[in-house]
C-alpha atoms as a PDB file:
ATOM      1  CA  UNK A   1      64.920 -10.108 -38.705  1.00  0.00           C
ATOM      2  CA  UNK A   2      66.507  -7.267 -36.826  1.00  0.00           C
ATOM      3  CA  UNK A   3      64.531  -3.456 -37.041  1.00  0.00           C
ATOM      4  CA  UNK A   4      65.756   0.115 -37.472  1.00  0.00           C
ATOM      5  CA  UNK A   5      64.882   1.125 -33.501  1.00  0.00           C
ATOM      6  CA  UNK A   6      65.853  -0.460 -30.527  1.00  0.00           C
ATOM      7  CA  UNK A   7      64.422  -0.223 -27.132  1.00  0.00           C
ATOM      8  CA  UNK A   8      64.935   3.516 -25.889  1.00  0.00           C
ATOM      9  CA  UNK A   9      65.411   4.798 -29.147  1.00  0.00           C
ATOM     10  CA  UNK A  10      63.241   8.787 -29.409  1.00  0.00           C
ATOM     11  CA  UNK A  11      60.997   8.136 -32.731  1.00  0.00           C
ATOM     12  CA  UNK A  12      58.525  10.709 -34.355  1.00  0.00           C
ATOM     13  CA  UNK A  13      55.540   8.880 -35.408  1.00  0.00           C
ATOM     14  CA  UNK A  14      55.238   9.372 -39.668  1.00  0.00           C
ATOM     15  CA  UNK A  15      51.552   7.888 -40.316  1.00  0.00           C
ATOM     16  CA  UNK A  16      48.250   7.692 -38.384  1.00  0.00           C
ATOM     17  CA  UNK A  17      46.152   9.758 -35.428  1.00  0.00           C
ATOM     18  CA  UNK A  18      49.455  10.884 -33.775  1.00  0.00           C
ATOM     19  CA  UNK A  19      50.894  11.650 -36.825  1.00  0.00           C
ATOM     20  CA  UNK A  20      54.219  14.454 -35.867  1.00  0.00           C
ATOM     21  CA  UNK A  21      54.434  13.165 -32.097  1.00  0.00           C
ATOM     22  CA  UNK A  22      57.730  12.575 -30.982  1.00  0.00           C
ATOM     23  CA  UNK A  23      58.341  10.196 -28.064  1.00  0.00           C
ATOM     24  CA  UNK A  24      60.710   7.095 -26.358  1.00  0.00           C
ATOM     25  CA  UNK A  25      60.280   3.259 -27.108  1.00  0.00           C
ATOM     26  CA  UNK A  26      59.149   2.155 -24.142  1.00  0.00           C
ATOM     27  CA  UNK A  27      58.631  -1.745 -25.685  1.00  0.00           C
ATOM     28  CA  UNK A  28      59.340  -4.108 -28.796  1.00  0.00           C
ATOM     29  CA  UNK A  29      57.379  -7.047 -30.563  1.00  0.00           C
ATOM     30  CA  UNK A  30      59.917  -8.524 -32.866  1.00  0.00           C
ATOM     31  CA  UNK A  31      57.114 -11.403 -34.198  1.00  0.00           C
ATOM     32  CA  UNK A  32      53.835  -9.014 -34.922  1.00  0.00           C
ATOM     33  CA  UNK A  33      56.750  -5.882 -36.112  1.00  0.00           C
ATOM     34  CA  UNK A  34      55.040  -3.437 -33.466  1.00  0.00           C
ATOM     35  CA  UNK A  35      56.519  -1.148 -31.081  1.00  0.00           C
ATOM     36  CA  UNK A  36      54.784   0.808 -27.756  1.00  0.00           C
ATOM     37  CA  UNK A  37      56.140   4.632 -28.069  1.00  0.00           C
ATOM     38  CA  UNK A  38      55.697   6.963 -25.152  1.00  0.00           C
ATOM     39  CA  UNK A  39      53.049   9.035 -25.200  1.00  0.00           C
ATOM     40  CA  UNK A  40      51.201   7.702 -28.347  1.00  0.00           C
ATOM     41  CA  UNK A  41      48.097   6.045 -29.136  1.00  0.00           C
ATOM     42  CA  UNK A  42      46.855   5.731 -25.815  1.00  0.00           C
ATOM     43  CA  UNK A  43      43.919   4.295 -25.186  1.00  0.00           C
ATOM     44  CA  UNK A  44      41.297   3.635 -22.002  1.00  0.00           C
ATOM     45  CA  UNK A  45      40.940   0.304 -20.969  1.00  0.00           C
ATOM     46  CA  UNK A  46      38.183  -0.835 -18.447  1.00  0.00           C
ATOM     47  CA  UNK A  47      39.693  -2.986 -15.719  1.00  0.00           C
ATOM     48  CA  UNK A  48      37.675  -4.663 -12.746  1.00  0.00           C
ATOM     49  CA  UNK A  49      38.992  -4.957  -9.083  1.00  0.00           C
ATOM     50  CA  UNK A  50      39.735  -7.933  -8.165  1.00  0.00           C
ATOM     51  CA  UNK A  51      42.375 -10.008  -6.024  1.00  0.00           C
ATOM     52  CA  UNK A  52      45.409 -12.206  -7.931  1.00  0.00           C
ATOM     53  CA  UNK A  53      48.225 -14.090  -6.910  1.00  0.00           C
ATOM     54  CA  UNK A  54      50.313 -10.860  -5.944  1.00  0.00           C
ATOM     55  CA  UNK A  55      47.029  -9.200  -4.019  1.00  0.00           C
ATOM     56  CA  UNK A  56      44.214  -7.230  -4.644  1.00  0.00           C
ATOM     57  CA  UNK A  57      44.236  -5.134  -8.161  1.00  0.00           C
ATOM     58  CA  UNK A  58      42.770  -1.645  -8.138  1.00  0.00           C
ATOM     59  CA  UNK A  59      39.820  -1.601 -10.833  1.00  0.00           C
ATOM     60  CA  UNK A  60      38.909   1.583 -13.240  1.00  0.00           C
ATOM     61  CA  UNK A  61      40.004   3.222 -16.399  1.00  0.00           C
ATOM     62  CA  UNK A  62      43.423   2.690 -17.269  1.00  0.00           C
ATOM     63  CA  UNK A  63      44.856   4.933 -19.693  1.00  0.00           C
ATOM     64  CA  UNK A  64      47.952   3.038 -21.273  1.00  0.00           C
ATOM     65  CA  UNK A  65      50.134   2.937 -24.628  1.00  0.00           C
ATOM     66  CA  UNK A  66      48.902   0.721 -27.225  1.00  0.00           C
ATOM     67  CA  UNK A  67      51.167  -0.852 -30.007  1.00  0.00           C
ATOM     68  CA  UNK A  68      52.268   1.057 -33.515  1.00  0.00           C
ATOM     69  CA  UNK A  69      53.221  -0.677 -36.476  1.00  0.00           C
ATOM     70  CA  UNK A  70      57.544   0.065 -36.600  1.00  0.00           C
ATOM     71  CA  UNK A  71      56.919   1.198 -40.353  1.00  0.00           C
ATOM     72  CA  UNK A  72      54.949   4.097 -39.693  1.00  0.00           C
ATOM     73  CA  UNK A  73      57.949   5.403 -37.164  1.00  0.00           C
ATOM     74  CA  UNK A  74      61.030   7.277 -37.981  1.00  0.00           C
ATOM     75  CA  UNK A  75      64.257   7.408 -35.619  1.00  0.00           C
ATOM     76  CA  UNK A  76      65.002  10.757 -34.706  1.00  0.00           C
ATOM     77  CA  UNK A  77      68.594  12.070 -35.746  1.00  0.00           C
ATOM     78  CA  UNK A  78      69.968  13.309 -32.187  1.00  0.00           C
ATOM     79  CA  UNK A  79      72.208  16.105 -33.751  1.00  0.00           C
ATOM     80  CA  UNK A  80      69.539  18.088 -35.223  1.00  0.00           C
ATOM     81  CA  UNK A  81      66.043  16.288 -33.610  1.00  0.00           C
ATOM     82  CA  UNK A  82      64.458  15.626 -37.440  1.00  0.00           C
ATOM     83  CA  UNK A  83      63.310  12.243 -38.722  1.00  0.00           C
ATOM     84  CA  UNK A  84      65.732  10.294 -40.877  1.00  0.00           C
ATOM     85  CA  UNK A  85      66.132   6.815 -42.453  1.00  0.00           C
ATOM     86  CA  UNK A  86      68.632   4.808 -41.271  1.00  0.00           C
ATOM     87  CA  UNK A  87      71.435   2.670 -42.864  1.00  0.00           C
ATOM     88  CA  UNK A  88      74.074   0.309 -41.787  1.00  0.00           C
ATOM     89  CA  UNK A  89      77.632   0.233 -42.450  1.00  0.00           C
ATOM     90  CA  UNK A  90      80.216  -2.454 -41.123  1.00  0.00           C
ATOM     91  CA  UNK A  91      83.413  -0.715 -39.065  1.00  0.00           C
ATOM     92  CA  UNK A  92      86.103  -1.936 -38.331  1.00  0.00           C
ATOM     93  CA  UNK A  93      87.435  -2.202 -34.033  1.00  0.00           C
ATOM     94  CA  UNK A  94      89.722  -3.862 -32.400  1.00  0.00           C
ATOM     95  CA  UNK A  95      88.003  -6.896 -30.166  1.00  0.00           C
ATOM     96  CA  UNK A  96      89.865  -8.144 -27.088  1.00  0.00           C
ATOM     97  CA  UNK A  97      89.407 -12.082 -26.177  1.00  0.00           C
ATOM     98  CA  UNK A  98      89.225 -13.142 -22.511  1.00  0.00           C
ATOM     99  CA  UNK A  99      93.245 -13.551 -22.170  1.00  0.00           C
ATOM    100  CA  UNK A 100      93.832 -10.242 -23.142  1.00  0.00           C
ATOM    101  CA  UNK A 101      94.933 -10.306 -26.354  1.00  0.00           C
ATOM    102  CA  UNK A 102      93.674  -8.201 -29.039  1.00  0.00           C
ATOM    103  CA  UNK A 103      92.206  -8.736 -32.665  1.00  0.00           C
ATOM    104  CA  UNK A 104      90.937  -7.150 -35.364  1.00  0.00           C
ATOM    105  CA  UNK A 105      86.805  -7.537 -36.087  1.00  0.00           C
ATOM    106  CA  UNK A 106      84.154  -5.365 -37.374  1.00  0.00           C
ATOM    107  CA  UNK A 107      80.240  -3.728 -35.944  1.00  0.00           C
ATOM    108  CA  UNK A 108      77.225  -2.648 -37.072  1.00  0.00           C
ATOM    109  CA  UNK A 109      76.427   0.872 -36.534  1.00  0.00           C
ATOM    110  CA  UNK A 110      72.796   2.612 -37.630  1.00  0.00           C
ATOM    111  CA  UNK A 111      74.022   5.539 -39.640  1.00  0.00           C
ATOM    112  CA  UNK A 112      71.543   8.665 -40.271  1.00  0.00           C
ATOM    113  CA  UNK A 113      70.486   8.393 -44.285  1.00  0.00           C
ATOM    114  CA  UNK A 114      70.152  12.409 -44.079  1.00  0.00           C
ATOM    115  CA  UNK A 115      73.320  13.735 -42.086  1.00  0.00           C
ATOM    116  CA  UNK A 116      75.447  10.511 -42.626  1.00  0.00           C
ATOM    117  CA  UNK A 117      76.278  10.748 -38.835  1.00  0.00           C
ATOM    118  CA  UNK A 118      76.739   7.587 -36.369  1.00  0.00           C
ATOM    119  CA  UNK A 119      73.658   7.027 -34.413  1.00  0.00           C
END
């Protein structure tokens, strides 16, 4: 089953310790419904030096993004840069096949619940 963001979508974070931070998904899970956001719920992870296939890996603390559950995120409407639900509506376009020739079809768009604009 499909989400409400996609990959590069700007999201303001609705429940938890970042609660009101507003950032860029960076990264999807589709199968555990998670998403990495730029920016929030960072956390330090200890990582030891040591040499891989690719060479040698620096050790240290890492500060990095950690995953947030997609429910407790909001898309960001860009005309106004507030939180809103999001709906779909099928529109109509005009498709064009590989010899040119044209036909009518229809597409998804994410419309904003709260201004009713195209997102």
């Amino acid at each position: 089953m499909g989400l409400h963001v996609k990959k590069g979508d700007v999201v303001q974070v609705m429940a938890g310790k970042d609660r009101g931070v507003t950032g860029r998904i960076l990264s999807i899970d589709l199968v555990r419904e998670r998403v990495i956001v730029e920016g929030v719920n960072r956390v330090k992870k200890h990582r030891k030096a040591g040499g891989g296939p690719r060479g040698q890996q620096q050790g240290g603390i890492i500060t990095a993004e950690a995953p947030v559950a997609v429910a407790s995120v909001q898309l960001v409407d860009p005309t106004d840069n507030r939180p809103t639900r999001v709906r779909y509506e099928r529109r109509p376009v005009e498709k064009r096949r590989r010899d040119g020739t044209t036909y009518e079809g229809t597409r998804s768009v994410r419309i904003s619940v709260r201004t009713g604009n195209e997102i």
